[in-house]
N, C-alpha and C. Protein backbone atom coordinates (compact mmCIF):
# COMPACT_ATOMS: atom_id res chain seq x y z
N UNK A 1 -7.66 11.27 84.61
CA UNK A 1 -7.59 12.71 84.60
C UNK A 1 -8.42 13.28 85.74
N UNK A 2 -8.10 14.55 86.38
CA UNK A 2 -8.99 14.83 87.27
C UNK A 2 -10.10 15.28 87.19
N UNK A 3 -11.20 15.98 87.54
CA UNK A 3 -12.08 16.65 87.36
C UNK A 3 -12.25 18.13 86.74
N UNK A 4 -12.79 18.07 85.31
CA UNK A 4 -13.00 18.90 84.92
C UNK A 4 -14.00 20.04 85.08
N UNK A 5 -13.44 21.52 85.10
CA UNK A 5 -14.89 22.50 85.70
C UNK A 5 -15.58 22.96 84.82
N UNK A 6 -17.17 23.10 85.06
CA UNK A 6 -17.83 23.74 83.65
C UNK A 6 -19.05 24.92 84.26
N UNK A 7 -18.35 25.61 82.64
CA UNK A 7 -19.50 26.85 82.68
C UNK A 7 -20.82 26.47 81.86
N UNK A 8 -21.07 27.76 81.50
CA UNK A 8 -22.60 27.41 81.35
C UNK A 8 -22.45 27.27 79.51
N UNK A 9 -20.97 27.31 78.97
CA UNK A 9 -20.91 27.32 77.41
C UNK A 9 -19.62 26.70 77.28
N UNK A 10 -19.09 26.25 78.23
CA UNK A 10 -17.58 25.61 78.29
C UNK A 10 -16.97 24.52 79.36
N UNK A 11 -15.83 23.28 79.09
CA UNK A 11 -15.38 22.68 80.01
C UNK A 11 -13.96 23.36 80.10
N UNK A 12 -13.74 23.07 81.38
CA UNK A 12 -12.64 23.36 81.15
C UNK A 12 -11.32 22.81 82.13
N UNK A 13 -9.95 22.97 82.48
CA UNK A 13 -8.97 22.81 83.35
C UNK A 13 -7.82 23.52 83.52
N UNK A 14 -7.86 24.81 83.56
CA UNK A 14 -6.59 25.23 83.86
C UNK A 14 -6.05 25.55 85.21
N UNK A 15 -5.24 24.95 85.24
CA UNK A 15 -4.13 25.36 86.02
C UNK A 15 -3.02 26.17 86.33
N UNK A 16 -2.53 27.44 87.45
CA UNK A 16 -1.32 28.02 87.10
C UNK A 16 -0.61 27.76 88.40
N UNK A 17 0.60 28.28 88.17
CA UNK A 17 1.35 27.73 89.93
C UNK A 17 1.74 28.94 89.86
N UNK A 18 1.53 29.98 90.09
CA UNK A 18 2.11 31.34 90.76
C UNK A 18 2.93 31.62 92.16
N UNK A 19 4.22 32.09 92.35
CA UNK A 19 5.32 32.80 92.89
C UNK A 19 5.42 34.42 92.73
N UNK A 20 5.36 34.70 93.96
CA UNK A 20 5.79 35.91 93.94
C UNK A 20 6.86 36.48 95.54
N UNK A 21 7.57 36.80 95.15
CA UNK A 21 8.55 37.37 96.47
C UNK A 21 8.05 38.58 97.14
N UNK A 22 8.67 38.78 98.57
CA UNK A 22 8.56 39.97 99.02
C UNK A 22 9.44 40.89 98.43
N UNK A 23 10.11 42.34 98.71
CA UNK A 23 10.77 43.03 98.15
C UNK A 23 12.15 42.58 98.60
N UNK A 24 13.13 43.07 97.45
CA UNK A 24 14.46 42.60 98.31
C UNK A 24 14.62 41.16 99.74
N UNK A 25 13.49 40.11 98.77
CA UNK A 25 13.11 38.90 99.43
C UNK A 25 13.55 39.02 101.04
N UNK A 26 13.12 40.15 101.62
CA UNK A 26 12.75 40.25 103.31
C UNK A 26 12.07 38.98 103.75
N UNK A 27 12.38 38.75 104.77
CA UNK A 27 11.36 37.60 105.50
C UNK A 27 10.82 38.13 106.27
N UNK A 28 9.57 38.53 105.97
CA UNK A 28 8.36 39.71 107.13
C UNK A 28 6.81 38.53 107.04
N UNK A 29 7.08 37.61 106.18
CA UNK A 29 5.67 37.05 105.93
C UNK A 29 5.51 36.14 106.95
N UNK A 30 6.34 36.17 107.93
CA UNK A 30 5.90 35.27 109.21
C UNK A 30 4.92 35.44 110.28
N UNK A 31 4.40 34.57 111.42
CA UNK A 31 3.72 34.54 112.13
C UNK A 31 2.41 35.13 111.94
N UNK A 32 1.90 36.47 112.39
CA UNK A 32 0.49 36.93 111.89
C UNK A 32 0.42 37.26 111.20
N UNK A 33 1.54 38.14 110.06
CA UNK A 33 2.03 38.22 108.68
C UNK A 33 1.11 37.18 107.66
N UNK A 34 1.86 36.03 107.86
CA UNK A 34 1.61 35.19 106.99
C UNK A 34 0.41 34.45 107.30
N UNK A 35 -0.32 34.40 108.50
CA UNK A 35 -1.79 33.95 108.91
C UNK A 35 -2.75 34.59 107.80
N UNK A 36 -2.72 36.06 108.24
CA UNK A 36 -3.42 36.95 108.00
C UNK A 36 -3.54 36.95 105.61
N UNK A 37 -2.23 36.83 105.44
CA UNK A 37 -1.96 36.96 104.05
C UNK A 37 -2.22 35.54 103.15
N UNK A 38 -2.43 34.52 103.78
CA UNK A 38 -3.15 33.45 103.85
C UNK A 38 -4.98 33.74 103.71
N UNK A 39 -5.67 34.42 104.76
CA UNK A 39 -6.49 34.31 105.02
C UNK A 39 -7.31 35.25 103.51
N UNK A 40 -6.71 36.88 103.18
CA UNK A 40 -6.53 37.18 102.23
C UNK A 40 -6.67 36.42 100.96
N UNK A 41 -5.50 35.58 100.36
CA UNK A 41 -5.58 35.15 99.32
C UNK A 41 -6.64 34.49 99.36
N UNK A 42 -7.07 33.44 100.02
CA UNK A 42 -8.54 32.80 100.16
C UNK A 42 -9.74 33.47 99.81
N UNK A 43 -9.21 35.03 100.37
CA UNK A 43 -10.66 35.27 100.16
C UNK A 43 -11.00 35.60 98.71
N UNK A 44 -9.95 36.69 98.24
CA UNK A 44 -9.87 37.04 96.84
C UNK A 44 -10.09 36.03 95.66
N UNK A 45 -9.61 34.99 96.08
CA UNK A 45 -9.68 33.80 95.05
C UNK A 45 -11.64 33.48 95.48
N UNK A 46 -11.60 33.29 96.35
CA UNK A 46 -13.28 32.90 96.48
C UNK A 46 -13.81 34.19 95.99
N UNK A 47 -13.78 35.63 95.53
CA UNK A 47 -14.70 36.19 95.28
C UNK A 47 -14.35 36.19 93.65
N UNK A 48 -13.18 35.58 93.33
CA UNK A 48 -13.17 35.99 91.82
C UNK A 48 -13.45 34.33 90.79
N UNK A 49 -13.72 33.58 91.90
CA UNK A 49 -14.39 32.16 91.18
C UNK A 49 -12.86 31.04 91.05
N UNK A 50 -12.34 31.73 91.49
CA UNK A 50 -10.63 30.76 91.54
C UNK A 50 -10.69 29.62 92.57
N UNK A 51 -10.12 28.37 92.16
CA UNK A 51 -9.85 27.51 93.24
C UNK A 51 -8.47 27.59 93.50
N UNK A 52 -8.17 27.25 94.78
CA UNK A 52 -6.72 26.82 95.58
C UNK A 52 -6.86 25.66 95.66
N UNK A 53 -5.94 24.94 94.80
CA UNK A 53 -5.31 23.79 94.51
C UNK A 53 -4.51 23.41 96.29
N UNK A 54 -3.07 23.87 95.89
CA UNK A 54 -2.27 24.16 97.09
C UNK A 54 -1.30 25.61 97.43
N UNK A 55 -1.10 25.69 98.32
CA UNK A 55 0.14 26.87 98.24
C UNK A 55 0.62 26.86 99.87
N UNK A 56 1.39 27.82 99.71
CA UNK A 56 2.21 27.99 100.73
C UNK A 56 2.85 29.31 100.76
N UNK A 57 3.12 29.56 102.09
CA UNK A 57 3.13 31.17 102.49
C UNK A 57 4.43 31.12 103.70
N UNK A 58 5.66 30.93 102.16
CA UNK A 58 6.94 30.90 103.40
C UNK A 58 7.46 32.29 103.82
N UNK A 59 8.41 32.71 104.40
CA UNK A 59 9.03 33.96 104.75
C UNK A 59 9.29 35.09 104.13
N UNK A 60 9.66 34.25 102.81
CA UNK A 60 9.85 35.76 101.75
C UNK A 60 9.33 35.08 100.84
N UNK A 61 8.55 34.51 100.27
CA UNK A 61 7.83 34.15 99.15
C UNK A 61 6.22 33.39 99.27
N UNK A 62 5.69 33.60 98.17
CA UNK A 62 4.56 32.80 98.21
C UNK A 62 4.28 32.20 97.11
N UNK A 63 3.74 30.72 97.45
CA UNK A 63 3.71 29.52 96.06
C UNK A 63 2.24 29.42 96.29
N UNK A 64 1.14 29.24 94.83
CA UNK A 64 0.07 29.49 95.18
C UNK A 64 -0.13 28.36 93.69
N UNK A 65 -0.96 27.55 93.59
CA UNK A 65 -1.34 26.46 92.45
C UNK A 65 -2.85 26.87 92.37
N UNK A 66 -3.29 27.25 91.64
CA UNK A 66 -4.99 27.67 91.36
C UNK A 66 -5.14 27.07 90.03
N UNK A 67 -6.89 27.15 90.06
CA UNK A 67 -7.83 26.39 89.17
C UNK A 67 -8.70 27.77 88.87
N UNK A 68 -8.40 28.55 87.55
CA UNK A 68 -8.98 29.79 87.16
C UNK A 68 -9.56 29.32 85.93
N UNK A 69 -11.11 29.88 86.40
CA UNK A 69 -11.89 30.02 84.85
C UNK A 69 -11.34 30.58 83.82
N UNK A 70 -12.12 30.57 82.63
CA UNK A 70 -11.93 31.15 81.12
C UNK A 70 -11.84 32.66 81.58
N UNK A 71 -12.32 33.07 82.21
CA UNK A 71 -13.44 34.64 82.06
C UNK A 71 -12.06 35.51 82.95
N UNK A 72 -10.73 34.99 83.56
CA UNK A 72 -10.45 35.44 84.59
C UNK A 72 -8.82 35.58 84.40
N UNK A 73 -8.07 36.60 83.89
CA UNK A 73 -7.26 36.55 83.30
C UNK A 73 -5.87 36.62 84.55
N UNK A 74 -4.94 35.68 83.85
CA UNK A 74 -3.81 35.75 85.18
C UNK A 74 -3.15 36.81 85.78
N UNK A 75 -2.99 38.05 84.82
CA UNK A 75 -2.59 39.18 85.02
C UNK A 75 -3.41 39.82 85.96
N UNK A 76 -4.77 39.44 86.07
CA UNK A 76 -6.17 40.37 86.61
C UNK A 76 -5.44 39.73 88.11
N UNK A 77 -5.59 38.33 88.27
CA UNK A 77 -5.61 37.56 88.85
C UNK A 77 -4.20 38.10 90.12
N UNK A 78 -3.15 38.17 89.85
CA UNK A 78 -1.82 38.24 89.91
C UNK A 78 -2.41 39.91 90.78
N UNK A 79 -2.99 40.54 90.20
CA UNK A 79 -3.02 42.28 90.19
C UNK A 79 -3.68 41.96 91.41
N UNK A 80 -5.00 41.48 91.57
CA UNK A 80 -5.75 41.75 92.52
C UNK A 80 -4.81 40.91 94.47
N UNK A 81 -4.17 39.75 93.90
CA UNK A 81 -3.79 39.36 94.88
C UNK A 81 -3.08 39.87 95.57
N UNK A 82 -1.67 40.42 94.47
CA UNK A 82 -0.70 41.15 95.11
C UNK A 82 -0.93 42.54 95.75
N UNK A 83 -2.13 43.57 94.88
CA UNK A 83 -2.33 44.63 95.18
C UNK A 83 -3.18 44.49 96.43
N UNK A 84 -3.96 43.85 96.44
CA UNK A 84 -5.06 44.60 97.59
C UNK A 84 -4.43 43.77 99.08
N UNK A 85 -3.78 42.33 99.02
CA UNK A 85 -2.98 41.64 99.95
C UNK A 85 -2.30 43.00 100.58
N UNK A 86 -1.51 43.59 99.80
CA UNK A 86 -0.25 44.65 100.15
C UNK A 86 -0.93 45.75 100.75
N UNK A 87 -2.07 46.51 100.37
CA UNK A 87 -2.52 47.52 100.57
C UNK A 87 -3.38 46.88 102.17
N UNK A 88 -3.90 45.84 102.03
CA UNK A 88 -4.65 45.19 103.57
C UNK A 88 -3.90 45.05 104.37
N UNK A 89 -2.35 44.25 104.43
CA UNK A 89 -1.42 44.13 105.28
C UNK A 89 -0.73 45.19 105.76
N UNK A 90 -0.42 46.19 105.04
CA UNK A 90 -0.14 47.38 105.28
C UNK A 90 -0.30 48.74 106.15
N UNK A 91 -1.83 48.37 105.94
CA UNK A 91 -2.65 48.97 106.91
C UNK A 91 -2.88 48.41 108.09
N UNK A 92 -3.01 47.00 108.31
CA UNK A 92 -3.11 46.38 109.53
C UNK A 92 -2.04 46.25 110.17
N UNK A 93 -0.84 46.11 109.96
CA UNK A 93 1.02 46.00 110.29
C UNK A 93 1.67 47.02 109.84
N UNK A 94 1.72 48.03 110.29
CA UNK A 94 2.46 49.43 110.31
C UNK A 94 3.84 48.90 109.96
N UNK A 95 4.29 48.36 111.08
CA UNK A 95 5.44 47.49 110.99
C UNK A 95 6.31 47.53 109.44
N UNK A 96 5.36 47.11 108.46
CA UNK A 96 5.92 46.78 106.83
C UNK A 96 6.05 47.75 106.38
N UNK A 97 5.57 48.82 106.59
CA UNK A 97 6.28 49.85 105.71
C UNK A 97 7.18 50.61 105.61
């Protein structure tokens, strides 16, 4: 089995594989697009205690496999990536909107 993570009152292992599309699955997530929305998810996951397993950041979709604590709910999880990703790219690439 692999390595299990622990808090300070719990072990634990979960895993989720999250997908999510662009709108009307556009392919806009390319080149600095998808650098940049890469660089993003990394960070969000490092400030909310999440590991990146693996993922990938194709044209119109993104596959993302994380290692989320107890404390950190997928919905929260899901909210913060998609929302603040969209609202950062947005602003930096006029282009997308």
């Amino acid at each position: 089995m692999k390595e299990y993570r622990r808090g300070s009152h719990s072990v634990f292992q979960l895993h989720v594989h999250l997908v999510w599309c662009t709108k009307y699955r556009k392919q806009v997530l390319k080149k600095d697009v998808g650098t940049r929305l890469r660089e993003l998810c990394r960070q969000i996951c490092s400030d909310m205690g999440v590991g990146i397993l693996s993922g990938v950041v194709s044209r119109d979709h993104v596959q993302v496999l994380v290692s989320i604590p107890p404390q950190v709910s997928v919905s929260k999880l899901i909210q913060k990536l998609k929302g603040k990703s969209s609202y950062k790219l947005q602003r930096e690439f006029p282009s997308l909107r």
